[in-house]
Protein backbone atom coordinates (compact mmCIF):
# COMPACT_ATOMS: atom_id res chain seq x y z
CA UNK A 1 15.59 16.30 0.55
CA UNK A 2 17.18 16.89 -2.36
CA UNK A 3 14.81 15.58 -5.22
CA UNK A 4 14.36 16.10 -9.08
CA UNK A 5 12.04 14.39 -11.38
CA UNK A 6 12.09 14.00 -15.07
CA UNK A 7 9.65 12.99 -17.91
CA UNK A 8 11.17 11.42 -20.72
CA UNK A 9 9.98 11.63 -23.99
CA UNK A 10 7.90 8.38 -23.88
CA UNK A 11 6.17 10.18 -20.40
CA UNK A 12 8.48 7.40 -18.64
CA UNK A 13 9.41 9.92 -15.10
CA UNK A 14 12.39 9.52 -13.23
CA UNK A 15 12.34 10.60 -9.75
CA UNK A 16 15.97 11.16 -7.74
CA UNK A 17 16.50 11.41 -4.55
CA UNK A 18 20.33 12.33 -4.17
CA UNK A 19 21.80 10.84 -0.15
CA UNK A 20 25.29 11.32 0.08
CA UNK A 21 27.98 9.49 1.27
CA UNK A 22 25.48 6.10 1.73
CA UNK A 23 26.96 2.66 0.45
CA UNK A 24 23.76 1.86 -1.56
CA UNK A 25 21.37 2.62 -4.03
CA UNK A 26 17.71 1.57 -3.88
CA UNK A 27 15.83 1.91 -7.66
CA UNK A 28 11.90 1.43 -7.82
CA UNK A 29 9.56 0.75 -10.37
CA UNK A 30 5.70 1.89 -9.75
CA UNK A 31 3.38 0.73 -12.61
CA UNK A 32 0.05 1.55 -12.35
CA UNK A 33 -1.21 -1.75 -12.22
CA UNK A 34 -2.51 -2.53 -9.02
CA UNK A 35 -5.64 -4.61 -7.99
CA UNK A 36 -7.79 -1.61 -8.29
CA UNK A 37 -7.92 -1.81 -12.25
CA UNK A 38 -8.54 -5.95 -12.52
CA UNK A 39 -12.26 -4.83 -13.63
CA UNK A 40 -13.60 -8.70 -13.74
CA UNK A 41 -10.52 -10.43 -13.07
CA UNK A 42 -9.90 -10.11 -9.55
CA UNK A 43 -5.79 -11.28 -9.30
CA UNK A 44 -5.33 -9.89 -12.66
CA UNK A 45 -2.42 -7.25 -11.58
CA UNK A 46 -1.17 -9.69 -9.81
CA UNK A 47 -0.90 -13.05 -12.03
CA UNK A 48 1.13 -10.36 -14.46
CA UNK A 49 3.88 -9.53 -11.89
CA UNK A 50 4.54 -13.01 -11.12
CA UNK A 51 5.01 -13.58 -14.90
CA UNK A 52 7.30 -11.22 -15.20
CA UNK A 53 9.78 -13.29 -13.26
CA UNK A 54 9.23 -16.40 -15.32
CA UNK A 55 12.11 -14.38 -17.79
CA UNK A 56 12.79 -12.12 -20.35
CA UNK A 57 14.76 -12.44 -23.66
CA UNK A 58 17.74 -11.65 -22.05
CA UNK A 59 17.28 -13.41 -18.91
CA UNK A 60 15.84 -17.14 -17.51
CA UNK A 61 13.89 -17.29 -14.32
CA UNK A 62 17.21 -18.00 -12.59
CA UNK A 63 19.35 -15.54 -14.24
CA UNK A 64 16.76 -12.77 -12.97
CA UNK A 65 17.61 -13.30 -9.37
CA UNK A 66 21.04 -14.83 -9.87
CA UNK A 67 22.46 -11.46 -11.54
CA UNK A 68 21.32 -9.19 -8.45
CA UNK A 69 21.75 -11.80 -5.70
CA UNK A 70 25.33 -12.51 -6.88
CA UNK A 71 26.46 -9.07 -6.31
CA UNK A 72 24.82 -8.78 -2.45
CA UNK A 73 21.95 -6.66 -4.32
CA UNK A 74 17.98 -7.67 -3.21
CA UNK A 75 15.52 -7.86 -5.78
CA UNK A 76 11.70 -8.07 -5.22
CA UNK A 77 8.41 -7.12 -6.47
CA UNK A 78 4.73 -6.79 -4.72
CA UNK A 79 1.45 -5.45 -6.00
CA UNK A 80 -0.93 -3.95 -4.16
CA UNK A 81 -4.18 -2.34 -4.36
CA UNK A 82 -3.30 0.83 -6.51
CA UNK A 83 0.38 -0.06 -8.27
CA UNK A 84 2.94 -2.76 -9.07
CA UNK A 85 6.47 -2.13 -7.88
CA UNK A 86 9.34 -3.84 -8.79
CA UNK A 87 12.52 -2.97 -6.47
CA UNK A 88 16.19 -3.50 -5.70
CA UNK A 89 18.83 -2.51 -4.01
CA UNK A 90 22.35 -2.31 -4.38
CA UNK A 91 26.12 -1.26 -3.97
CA UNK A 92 26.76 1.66 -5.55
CA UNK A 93 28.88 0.35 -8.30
CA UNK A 94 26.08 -2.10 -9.34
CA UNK A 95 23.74 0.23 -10.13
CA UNK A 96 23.88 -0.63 -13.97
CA UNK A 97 23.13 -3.83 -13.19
CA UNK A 98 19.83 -3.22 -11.40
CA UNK A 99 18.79 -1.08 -13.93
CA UNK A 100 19.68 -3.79 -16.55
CA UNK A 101 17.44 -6.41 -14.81
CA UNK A 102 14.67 -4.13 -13.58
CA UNK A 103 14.51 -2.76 -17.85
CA UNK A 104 14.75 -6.50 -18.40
CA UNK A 105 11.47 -7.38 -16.65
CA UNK A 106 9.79 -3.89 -17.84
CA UNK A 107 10.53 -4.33 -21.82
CA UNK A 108 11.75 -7.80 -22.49
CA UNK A 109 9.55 -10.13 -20.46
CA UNK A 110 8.66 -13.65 -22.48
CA UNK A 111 5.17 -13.15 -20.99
CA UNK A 112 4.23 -13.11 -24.65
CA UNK A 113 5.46 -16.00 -25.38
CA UNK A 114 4.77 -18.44 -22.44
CA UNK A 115 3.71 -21.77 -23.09
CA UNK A 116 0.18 -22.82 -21.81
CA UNK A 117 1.75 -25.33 -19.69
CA UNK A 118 4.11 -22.25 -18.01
CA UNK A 119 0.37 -20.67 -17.55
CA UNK A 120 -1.25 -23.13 -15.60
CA UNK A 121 2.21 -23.82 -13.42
CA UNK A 122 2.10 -20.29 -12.40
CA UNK A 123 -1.74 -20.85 -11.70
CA UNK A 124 -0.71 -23.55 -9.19
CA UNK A 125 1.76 -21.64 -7.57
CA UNK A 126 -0.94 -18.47 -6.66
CA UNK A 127 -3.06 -20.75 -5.41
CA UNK A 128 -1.15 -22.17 -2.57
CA UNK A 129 -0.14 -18.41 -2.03
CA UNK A 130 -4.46 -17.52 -1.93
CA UNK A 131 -4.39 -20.78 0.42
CA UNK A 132 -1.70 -19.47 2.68
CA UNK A 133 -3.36 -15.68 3.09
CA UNK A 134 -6.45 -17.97 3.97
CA UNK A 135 -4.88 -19.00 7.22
CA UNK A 136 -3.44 -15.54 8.11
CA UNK A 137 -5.30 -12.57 9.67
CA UNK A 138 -4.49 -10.80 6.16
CA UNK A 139 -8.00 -12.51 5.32
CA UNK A 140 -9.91 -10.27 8.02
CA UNK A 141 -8.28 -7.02 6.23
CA UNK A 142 -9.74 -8.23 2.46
CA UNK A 143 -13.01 -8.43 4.19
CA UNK A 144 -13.22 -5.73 5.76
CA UNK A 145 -12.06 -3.33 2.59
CA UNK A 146 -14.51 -5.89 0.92
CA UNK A 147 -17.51 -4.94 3.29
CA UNK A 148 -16.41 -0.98 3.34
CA UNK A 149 -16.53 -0.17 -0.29
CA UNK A 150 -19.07 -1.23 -1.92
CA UNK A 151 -18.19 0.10 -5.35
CA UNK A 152 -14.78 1.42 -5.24
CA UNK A 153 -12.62 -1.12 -6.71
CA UNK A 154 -9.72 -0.75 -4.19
CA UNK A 155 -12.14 -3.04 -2.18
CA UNK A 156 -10.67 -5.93 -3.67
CA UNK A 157 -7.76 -7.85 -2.85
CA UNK A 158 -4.84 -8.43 -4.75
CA UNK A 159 -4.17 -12.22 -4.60
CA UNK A 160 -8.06 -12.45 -5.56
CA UNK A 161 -9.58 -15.61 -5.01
CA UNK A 162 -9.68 -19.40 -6.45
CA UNK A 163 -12.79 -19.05 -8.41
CA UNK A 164 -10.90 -15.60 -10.07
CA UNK A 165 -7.83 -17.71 -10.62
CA UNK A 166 -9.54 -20.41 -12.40
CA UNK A 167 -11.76 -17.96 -14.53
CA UNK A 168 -8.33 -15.99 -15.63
CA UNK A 169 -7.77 -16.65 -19.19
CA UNK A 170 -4.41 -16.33 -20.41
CA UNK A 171 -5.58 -13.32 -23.09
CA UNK A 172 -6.89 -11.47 -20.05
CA UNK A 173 -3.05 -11.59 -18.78
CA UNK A 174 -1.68 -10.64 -22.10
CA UNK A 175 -3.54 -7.31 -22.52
CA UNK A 176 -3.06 -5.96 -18.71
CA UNK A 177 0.29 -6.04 -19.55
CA UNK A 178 -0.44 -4.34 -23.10
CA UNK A 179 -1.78 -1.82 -21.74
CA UNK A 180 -0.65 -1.51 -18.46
CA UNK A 181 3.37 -1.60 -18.63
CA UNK A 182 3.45 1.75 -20.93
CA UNK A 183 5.70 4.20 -19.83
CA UNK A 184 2.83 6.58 -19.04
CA UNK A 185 1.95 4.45 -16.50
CA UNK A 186 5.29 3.86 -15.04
CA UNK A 187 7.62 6.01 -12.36
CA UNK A 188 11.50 4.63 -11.12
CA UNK A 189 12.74 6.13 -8.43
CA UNK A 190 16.02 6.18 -7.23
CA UNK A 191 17.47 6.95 -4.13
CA UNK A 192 21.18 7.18 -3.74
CA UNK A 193 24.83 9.05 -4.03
CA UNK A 194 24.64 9.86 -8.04
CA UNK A 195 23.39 12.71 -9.75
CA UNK A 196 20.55 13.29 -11.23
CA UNK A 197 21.36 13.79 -14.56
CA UNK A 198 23.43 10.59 -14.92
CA UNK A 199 20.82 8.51 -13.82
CA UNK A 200 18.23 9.93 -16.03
CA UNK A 201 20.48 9.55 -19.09
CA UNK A 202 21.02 5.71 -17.71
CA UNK A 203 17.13 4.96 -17.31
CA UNK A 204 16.92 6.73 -20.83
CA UNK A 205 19.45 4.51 -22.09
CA UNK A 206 17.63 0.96 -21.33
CA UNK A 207 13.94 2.31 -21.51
CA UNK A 208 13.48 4.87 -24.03
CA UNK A 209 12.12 2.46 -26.17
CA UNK A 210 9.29 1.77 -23.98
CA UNK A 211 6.07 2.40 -25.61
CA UNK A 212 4.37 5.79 -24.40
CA UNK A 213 0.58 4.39 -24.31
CA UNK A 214 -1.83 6.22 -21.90
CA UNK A 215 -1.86 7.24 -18.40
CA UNK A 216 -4.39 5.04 -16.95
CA UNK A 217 -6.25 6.18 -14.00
CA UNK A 218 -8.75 5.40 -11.99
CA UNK A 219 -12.40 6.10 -13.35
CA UNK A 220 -14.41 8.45 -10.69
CA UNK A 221 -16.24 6.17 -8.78
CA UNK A 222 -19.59 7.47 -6.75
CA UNK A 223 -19.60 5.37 -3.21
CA UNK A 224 -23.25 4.51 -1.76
CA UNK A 225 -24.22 6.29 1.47
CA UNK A 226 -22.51 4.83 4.70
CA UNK A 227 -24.06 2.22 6.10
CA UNK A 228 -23.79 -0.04 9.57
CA UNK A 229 -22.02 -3.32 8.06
CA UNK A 230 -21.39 -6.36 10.44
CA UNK A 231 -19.88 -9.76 9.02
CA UNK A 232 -18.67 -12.59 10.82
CA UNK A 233 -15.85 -15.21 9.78
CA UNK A 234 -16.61 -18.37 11.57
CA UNK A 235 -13.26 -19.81 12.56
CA UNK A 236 -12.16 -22.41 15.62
CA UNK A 237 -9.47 -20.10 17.35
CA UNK A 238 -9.04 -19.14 20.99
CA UNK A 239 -9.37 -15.24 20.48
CA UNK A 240 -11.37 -13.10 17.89
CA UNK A 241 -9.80 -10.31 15.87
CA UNK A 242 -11.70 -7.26 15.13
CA UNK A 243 -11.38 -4.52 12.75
CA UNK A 244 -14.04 -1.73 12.66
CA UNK A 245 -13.17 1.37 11.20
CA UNK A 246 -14.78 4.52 8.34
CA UNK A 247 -14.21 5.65 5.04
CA UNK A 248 -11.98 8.55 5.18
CA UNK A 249 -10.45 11.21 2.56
CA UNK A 250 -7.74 10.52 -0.21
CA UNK A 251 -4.20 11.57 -0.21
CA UNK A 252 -4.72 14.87 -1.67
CA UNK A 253 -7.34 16.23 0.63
CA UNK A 254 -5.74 18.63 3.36
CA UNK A 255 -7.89 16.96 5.99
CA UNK A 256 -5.81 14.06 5.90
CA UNK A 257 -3.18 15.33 8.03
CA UNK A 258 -5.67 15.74 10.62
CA UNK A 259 -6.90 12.25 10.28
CA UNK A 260 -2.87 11.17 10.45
CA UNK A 261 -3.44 12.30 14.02
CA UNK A 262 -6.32 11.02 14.83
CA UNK A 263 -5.16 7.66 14.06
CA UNK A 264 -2.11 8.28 15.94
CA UNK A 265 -3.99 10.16 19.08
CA UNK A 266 -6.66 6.62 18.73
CA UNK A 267 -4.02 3.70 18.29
CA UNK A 268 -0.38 4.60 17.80
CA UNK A 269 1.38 2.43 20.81
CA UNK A 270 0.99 1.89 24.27
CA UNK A 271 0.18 5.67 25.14
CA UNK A 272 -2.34 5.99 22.93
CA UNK A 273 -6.02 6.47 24.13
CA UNK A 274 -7.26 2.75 22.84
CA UNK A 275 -4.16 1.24 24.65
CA UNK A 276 -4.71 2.66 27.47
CA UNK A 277 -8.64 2.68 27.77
CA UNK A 278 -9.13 -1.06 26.61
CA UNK A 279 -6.03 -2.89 27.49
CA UNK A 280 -5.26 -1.03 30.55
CA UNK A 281 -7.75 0.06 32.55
CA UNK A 282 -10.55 -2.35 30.95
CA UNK A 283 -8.35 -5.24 30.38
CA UNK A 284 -10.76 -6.61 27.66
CA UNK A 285 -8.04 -6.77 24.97
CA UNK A 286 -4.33 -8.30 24.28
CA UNK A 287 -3.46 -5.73 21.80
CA UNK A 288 -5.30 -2.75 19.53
CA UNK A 289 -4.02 0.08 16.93
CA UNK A 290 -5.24 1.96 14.30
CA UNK A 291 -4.55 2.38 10.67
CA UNK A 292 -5.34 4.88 8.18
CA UNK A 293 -4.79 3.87 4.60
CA UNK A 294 -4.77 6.78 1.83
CA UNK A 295 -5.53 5.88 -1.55
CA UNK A 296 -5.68 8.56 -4.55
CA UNK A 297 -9.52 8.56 -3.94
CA UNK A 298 -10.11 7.23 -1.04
CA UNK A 299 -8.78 6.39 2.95
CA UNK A 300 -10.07 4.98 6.05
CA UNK A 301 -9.82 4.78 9.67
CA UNK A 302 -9.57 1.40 11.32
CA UNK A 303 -9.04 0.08 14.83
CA UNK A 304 -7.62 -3.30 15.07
CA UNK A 305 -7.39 -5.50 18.13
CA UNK A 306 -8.23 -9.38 19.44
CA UNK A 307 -9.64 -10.14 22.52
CA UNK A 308 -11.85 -13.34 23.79
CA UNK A 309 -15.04 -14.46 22.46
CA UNK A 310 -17.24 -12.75 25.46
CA UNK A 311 -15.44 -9.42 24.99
CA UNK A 312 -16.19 -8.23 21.15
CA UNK A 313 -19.33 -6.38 22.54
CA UNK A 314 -17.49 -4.97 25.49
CA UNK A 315 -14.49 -3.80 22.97
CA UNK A 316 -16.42 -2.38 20.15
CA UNK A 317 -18.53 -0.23 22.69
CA UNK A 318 -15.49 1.34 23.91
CA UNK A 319 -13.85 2.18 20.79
CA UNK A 320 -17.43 3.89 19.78
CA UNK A 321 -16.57 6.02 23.10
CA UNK A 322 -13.31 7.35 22.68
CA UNK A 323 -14.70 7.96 18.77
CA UNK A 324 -17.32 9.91 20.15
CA UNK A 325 -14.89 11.79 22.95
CA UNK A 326 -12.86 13.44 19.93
CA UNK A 327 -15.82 14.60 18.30
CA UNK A 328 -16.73 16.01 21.74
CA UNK A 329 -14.19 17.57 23.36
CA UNK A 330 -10.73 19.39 22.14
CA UNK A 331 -7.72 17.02 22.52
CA UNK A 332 -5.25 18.70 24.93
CA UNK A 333 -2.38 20.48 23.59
CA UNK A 334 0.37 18.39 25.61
CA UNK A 335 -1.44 15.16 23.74
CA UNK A 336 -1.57 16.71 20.54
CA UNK A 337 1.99 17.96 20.50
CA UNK A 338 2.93 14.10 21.48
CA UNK A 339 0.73 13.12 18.64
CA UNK A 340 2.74 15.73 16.03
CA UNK A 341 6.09 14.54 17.28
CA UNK A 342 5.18 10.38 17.08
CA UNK A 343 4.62 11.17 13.71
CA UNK A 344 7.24 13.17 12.57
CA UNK A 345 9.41 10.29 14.74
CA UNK A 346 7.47 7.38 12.76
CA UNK A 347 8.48 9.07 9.31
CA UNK A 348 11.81 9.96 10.37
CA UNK A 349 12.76 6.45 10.94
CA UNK A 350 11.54 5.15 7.88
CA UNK A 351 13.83 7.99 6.20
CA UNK A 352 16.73 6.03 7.71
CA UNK A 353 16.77 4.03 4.51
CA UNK A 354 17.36 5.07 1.05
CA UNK A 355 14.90 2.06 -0.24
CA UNK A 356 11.50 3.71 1.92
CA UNK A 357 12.83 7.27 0.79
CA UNK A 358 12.49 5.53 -2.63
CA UNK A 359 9.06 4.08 -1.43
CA UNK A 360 7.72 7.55 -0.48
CA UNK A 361 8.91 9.22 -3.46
CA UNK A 362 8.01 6.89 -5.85
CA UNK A 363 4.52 6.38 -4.92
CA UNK A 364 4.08 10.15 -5.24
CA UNK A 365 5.48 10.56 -8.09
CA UNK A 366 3.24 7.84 -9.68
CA UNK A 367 0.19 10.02 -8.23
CA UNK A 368 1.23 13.21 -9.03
CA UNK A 369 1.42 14.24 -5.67
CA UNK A 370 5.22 14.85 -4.58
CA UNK A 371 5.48 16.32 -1.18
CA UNK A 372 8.81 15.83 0.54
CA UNK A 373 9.43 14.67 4.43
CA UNK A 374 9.97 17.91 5.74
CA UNK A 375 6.97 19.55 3.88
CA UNK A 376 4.73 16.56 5.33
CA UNK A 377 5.53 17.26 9.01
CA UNK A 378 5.03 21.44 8.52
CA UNK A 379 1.91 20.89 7.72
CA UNK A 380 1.04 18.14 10.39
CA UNK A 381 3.14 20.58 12.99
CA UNK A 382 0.04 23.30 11.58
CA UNK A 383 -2.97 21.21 12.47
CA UNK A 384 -4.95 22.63 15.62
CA UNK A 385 -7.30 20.83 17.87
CA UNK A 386 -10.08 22.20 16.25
CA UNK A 387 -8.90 20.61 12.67
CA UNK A 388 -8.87 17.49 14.55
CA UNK A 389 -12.65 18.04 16.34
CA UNK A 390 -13.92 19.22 12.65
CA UNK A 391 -12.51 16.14 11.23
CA UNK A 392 -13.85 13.50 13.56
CA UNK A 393 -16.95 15.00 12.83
CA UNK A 394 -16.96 14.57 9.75
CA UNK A 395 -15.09 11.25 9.55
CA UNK A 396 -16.11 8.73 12.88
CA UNK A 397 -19.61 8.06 12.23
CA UNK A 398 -20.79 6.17 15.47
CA UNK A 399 -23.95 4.95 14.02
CA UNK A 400 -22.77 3.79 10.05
CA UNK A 401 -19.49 1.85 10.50
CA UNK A 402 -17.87 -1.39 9.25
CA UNK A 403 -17.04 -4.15 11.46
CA UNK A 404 -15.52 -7.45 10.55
CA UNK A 405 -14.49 -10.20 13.46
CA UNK A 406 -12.69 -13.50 12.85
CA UNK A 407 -13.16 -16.41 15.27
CA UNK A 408 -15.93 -18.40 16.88
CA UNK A 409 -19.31 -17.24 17.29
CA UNK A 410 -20.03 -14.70 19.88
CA UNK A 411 -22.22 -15.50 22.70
């Protein structure tokens, strides 16, 4: 793809992505302020990107949304566990108008200058969204990231939790965003039909003025030795979800491409040796994948399925099997070569769009690790069976795992 990035002279970077002839453009904003640097105030990261949206010297609440829905544009904004992003998408000739908002929200926000009042509204309103994640499966996820990390802060959640919420003091919101929304810290990417050089002098234009600050990263963090770690949610529903998985490597070790296809040989549709082995031929299961999360210093492999009460045991002894089968035996090459070309298929797709080509570059950018598509699946197309042997090895520990169910006690 045909990419460029540039650092302003604040250390704001701009990362293009030039797509011809498409009808959009998709601009992102990565700020590294995700749930990983809330130190004591789990939600921290969070609380600050709602306020962001409660308006900006230029713009009221409704004026935010109102300028880019008016114009057929989408406009949204999500933190997770290592950044905040702030997106939208447009028509071409709207462009300046994203930009406008998106500098809006980054520079101008009244955040400073909310009433108390406005403070504990916006309290009230992240509550009911920690009380709705409550009643989803999302809450088996936070405990199992919870349970696998025991000191690495991207085991926390981003909502946090109600007794976080109440704790958070409006100061504590004030200087995250000090220090936080710097330019530094921040990366926009854009993805669309324009050069590069226009855009950078049009990001220039609206955020030059940005202070610089300091790149914040994450502070090296020293994990305790792996451990077997089993917790149980009590809750009164007809199946039980399981997740068990490892801790892995982060997105700059070269292993991780072997681990890619691990998780896609394990759990990556109805082919896939989990499918197959426990919904199958065992029947114990209604549905299982895998996952595996990269993080800029740290990853894991899980397997994630549901299945009755009386079948946890059953399901979690066969997943230890087919872990222990690829750190036995060679995978064959026809599997392998299927697993190469699902993923190369699975990242394809999501290149369809300029707003994940965004997505991909932006995140990279933010990390200092740009790799394009096409360099991705070369070196996933270069892994052998033995890279995939020497990694589960070193990564499926059969004996020290995390496992986390949801649903009534097991008999």
């Amino acid at each position: 793809m045909d990419y460029r990035l540039t650092t302003l002279e604040n250390g704001l970077r701009v990362v293009t992505i030039r797509r011809p002839s498409r009808l959009t453009t998709a601009v992102r904003v990565y700020v590294r302020a995700g749930s990983r640097y809330d130190d004591k105030h789990p939600g921290k990261a969070h609380f600050v990107e709602h306020m962001l949206f409660s308006g900006t010297s230029n713009r009221s609440s409704h004026q935010i949304y109102s300028d880019i829905e008016s114009i057929g544009g989408m406009l949204q904004a999500n933190t997770t566990k290592e950044y905040t992003v702030l997106s939208a998408v447009v028509m071409d000739r709207y462009l300046g108008t994203a930009l406008d908002v998106l500098a809006d929200l980054l520079s101008r926000p009244m955040l400073p200058q909310i009433s108390f009042t406005e403070f504990l509204k916006e309290k009230l309103v992240i509550l009911e969204e920690i009380k709705q994640a409550q009643d989803t499966k999302s809450i088996l996820w936070d405990k199992f990231s919870e349970t696998l990390w025991r000191v690495n802060p991207i085991r926390h959640t981003p909502l946090g939790n109600m007794i976080s919420l109440r704790d958070l003091e409006y100061q504590d919101v004030i200087e995250f965003h000090r220090e936080r929304y710097t330019a530094r810290n921040i990366v926009i990417s854009i993805c669309g039909d324009a050069p590069h050089e226009h855009l950078v002098e049009q990001v220039s234009q609206r955020l030059s003025h940005l202070p610089s600050g300091d790149e914040m990263r994450p502070l090296p963090v020293i994990e305790p030795p792996p451990s077997k770690q089993v917790v149980h949610m009590e809750r009164n529903i007809q199946q039980t979800y399981l997740i068990m998985g490892v801790q892995t490597t982060d997105m700059k070790d070269e292993s991780r491409y072997a681990v890619k296809l691990m998780d896609r040989l394990l759990g990556s549709g109805g082919s896939s040796r989990l499918f197959q082995r426990l919904r199958e031929d065992e029947k114990c299961v209604y549905s299982v994948l895998s996952l595996s999360p990269e993080y800029e210093d740290t990853g894991c492999l899980s397997v994630h399925t549901d299945c009755s009460p009386d079948s946890v045991s059953k399901a979690q002894a066969l997943i230890l099997e087919e872990w222990e089968k690829l750190k036995s035996e060679l995978v064959s090459d026809k599997e392998l070569e299927a697993a190469k070309r699902i993923y190369e298929g699975t990242l394809t797709k999501e290149c369809e769009t300029n707003f994940h080509v965004a997505a991909i570059f932006g995140i990279e950018a933010l990390l200092h690790k740009i790799e394009p598509p096409e360099e991705s699946i070369r070196k996933i197309k270069a892994i052998t069976k033995q890279d995939i042997l020497d990694a589960a090895n070193r990564y499926l520990n059969t004996s020290e795992y995390t496992i986390v169910t949801l649903g009534e006690t097991q008999q």
